[in-house]
Protein backbone atom coordinates (compact mmCIF):
# COMPACT_ATOMS: atom_id res chain seq x y z
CA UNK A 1 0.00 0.00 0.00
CA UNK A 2 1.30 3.33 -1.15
CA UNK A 3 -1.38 5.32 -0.30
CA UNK A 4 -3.87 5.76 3.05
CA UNK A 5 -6.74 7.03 0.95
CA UNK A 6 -7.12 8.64 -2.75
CA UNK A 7 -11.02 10.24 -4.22
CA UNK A 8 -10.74 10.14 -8.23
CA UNK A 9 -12.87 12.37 -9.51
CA UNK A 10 -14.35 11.88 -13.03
CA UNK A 11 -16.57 14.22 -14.71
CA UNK A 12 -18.50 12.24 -17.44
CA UNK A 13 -20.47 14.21 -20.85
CA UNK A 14 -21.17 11.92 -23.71
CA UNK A 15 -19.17 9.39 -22.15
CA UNK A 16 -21.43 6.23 -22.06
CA UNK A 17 -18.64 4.16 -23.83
CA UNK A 18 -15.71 5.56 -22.50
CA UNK A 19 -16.50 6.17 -18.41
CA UNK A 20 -16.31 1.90 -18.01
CA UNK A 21 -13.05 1.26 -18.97
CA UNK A 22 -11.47 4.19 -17.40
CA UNK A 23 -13.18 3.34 -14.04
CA UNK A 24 -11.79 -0.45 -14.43
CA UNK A 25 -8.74 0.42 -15.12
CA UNK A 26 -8.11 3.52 -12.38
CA UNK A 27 -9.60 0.54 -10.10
CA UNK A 28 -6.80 -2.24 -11.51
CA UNK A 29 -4.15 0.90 -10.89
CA UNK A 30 -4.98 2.10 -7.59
CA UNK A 31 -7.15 -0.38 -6.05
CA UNK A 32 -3.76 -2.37 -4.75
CA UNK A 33 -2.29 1.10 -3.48
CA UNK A 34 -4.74 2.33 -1.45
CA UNK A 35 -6.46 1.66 2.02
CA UNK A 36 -9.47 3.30 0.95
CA UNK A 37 -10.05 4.61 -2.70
CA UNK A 38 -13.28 6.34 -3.41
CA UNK A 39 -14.06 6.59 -7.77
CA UNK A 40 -17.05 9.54 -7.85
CA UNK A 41 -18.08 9.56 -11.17
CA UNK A 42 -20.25 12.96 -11.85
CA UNK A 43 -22.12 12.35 -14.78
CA UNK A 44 -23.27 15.97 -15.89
CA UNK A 45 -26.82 15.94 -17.46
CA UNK A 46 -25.51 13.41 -20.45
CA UNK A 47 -28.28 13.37 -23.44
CA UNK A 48 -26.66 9.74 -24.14
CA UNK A 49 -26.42 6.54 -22.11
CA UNK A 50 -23.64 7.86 -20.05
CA UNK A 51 -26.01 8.38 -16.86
CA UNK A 52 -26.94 3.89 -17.11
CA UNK A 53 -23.26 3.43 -17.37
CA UNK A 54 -21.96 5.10 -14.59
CA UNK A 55 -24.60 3.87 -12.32
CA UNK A 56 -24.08 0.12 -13.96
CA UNK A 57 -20.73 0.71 -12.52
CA UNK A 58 -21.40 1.58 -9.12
CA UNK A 59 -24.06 -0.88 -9.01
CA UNK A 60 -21.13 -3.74 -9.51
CA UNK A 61 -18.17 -1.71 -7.77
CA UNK A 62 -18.05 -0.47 -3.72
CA UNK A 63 -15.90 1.77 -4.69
CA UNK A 64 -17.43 3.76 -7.24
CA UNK A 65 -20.14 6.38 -6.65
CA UNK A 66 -22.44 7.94 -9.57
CA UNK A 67 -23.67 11.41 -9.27
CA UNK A 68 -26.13 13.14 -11.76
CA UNK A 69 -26.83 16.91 -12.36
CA UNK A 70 -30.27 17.06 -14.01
CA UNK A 71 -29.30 19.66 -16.21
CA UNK A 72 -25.46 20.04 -18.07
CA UNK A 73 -23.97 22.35 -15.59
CA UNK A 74 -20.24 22.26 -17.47
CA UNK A 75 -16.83 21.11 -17.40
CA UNK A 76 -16.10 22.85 -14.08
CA UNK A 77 -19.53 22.51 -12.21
CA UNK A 78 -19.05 18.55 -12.76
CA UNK A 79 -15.78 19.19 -11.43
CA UNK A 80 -16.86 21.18 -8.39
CA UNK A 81 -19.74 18.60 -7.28
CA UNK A 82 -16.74 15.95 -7.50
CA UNK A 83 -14.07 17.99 -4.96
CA UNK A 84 -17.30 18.94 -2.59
CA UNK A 85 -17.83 14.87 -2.33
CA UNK A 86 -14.50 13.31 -2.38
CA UNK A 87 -13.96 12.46 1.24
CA UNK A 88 -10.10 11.48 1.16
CA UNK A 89 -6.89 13.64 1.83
CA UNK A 90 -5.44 13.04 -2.00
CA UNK A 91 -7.49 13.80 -4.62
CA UNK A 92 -7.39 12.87 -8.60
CA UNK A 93 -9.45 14.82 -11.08
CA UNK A 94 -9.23 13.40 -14.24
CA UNK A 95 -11.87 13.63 -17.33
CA UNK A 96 -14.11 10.62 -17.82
CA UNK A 97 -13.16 10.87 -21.73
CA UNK A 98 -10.67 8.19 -21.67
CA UNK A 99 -7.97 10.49 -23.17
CA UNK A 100 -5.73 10.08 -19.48
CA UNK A 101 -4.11 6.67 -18.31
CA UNK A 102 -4.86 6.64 -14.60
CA UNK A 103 -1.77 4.31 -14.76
CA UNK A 104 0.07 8.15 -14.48
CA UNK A 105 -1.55 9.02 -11.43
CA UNK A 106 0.89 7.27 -9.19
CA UNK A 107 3.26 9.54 -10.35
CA UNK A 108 1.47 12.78 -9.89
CA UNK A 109 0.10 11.19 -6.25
CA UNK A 110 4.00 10.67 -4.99
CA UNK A 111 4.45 14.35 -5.58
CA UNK A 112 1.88 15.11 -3.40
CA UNK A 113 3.48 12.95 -0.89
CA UNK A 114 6.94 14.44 -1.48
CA UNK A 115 5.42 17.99 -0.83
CA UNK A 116 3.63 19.32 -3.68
CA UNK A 117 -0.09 20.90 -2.76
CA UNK A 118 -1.16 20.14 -6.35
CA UNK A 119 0.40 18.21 -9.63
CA UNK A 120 -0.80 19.06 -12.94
CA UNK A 121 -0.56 16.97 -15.64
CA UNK A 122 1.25 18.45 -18.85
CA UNK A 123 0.50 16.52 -21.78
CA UNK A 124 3.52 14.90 -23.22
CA UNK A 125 2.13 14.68 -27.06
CA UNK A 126 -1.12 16.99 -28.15
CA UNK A 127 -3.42 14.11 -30.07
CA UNK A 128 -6.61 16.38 -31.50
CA UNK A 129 -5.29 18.40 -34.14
CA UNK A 130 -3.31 21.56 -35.24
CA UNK A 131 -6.36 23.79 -34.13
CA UNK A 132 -6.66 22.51 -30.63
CA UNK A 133 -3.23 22.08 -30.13
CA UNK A 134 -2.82 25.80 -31.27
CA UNK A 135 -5.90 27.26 -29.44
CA UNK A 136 -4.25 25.53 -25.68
CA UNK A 137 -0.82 27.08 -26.82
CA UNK A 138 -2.51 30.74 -27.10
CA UNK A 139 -4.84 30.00 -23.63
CA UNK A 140 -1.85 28.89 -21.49
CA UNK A 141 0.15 31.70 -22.86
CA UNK A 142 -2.47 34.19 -21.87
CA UNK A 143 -2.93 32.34 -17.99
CA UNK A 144 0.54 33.09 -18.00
CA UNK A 145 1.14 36.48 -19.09
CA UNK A 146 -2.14 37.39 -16.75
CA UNK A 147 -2.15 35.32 -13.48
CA UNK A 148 2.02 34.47 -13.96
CA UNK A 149 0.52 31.19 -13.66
CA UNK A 150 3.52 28.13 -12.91
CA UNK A 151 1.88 25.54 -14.99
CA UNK A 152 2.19 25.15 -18.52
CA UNK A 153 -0.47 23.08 -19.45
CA UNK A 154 -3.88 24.63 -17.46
CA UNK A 155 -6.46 22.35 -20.44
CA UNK A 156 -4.78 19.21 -19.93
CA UNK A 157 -7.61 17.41 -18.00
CA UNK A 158 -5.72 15.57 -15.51
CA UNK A 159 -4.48 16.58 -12.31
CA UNK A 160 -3.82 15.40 -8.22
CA UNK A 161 -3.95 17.74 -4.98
CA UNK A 162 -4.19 17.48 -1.70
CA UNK A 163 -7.68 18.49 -0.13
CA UNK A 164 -6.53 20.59 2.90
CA UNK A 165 -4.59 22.81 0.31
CA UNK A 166 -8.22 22.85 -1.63
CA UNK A 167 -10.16 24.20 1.11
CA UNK A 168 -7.41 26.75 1.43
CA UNK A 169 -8.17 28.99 -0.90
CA UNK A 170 -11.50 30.17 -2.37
CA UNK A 171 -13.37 28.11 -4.92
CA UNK A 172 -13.45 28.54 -8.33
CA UNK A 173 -16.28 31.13 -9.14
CA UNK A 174 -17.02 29.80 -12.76
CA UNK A 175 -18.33 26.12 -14.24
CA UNK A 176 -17.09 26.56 -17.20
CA UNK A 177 -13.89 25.17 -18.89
CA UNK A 178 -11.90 27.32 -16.82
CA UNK A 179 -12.29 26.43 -13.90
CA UNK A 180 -9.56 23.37 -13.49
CA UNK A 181 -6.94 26.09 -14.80
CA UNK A 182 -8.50 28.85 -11.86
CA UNK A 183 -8.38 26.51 -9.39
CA UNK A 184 -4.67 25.89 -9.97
CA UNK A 185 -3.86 29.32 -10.20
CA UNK A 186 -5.40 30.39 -6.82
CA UNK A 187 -3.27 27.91 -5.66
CA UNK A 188 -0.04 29.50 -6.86
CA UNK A 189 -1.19 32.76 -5.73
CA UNK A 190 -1.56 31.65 -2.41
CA UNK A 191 1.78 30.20 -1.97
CA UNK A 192 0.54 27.11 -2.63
CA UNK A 193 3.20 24.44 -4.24
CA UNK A 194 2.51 23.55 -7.96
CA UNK A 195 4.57 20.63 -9.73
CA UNK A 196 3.65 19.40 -12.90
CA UNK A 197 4.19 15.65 -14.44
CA UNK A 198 4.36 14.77 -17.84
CA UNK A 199 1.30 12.50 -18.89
CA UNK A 200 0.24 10.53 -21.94
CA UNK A 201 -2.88 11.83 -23.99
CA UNK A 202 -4.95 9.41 -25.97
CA UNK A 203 -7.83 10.45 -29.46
CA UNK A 204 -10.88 10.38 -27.76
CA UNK A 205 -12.61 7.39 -29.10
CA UNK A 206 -16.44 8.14 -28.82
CA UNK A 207 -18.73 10.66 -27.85
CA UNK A 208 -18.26 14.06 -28.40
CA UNK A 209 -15.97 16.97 -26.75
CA UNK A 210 -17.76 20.51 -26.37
CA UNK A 211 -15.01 22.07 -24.96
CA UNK A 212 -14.00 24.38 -27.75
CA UNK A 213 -17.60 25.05 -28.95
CA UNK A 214 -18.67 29.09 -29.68
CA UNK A 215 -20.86 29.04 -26.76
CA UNK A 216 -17.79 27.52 -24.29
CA UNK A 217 -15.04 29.59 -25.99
CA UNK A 218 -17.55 32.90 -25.15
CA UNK A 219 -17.47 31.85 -21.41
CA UNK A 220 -13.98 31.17 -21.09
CA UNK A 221 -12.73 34.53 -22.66
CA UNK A 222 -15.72 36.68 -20.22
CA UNK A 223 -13.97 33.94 -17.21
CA UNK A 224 -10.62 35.08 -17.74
CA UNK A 225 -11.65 38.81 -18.15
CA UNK A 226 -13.80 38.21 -14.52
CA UNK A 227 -10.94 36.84 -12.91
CA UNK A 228 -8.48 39.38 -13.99
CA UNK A 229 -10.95 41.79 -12.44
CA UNK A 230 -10.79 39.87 -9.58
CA UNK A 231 -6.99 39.81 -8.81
CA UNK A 232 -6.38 43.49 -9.97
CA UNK A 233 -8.98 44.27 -7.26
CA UNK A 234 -7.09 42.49 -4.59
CA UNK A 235 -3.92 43.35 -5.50
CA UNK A 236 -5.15 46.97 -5.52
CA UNK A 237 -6.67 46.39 -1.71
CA UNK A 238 -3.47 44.75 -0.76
CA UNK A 239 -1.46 47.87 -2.03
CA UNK A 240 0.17 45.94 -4.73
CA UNK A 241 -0.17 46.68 -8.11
């Protein structure tokens, strides 16, 4: 046993044939590490089968619990309903797509143990295309010339922290797309440790991705203007800046 007790989080949209083999294998992965290992599946308002599938799962596996939103709340809010259950001390976020190995979450969970307060995962290889691979360039380049933000990598969907260091800082005010990269950037700005790890990134192989849709796109631009707003203001009532 490596590990007293890990929550995996996995937010799940259009996901009905990719949440079951992610779930088996993050439970062939960590169920021999850990005393306790909690999978909370958050299926977000799915128009498909994925809703069955992850309740199939926790139907057949202790471990694994399936929440629902009635309505699509978004990326983050999925997210956000995940970190408010997960019960354990090290946390896992990673997106029910099937795009992340959990078999590179035992690297990202030893930082935590070495001293890191949250691990992001920087995608070694960028498998969806000159457009998204250009359009994550440009947005981490932007998180970085704003919020001076450590990690390179904010969209990679994959990520570990430690859930005192969460309830630290003040939650991510947004459900959109945004919101994993927010939450790690409070985390810098409140002296919080951020490491990153080098992870492998799969095609998605069904379903359908919505991250870089107009309507998502809209929100994340109007998220990063509100939260530029909101560290000028604090920096201003700080006397910085």
């Amino acid at each position: 046993m490596r590990y007293e007790a890990v929550s995996v989080i996995c937010p799940a949209y259009h996901d009905e044939a990719n949440i079951g083999p992610l779930v088996l294998r993050c439970l062939d992965v960590l169920g021999p590490m850990c005393g306790a290992l909690e999978i909370i599946i958050v299926e977000d308002g799915s128009p498909d089968g994925t809703a069955a599938a992850a309740d199939a799962l926790a139907a057949r596996h202790p471990e694994v619990t399936a929440l629902h939103h009635e309505k699509n709340r978004g990326h983050g809010g999925a997210i956000s309903t995940g970190l408010a259950r997960a019960a354990h001390p090290l946390i896992a976020v990673m997106d029910g797509d099937g795009q992340y190995d959990p078999g590179d979450l035992p690297a990202m969970l030893d930082m935590l143990l070495a001293g890191a307060d949250v691990v992001q995962g920087r995608r070694a290889s960028y498998p969806n295309g000159p457009a998204r691979s250009a359009m994550s360039w440009a947005y981490n380049a932007m998180a970085r010339a704003l919020f001076r933000s450590p990690a390179r990598d904010l969209g990679c969907g994959i990520k570990a922290l430690k859930k005192d260091a969460l309830q630290s800082v003040a939650p991510p005010s947004t459900d959109g797309i945004f919101m994993q990269g927010e939450l790690v950037i409070r985390m810098s700005l409140a002296g919080r440790r951020v490491a990153e790890s080098t992870v492998s990134c799969a095609p998605r192989r069904s379903g359908r991705s919505s991250s870089i849709s107009s309507a998502n796109l809209k929100i994340l631009y109007q998220d990063l203007k509100r939260f530029r707003k909101e560290i000028s203001a604090a920096g201003r009532g700080s006397g910085k800046g």
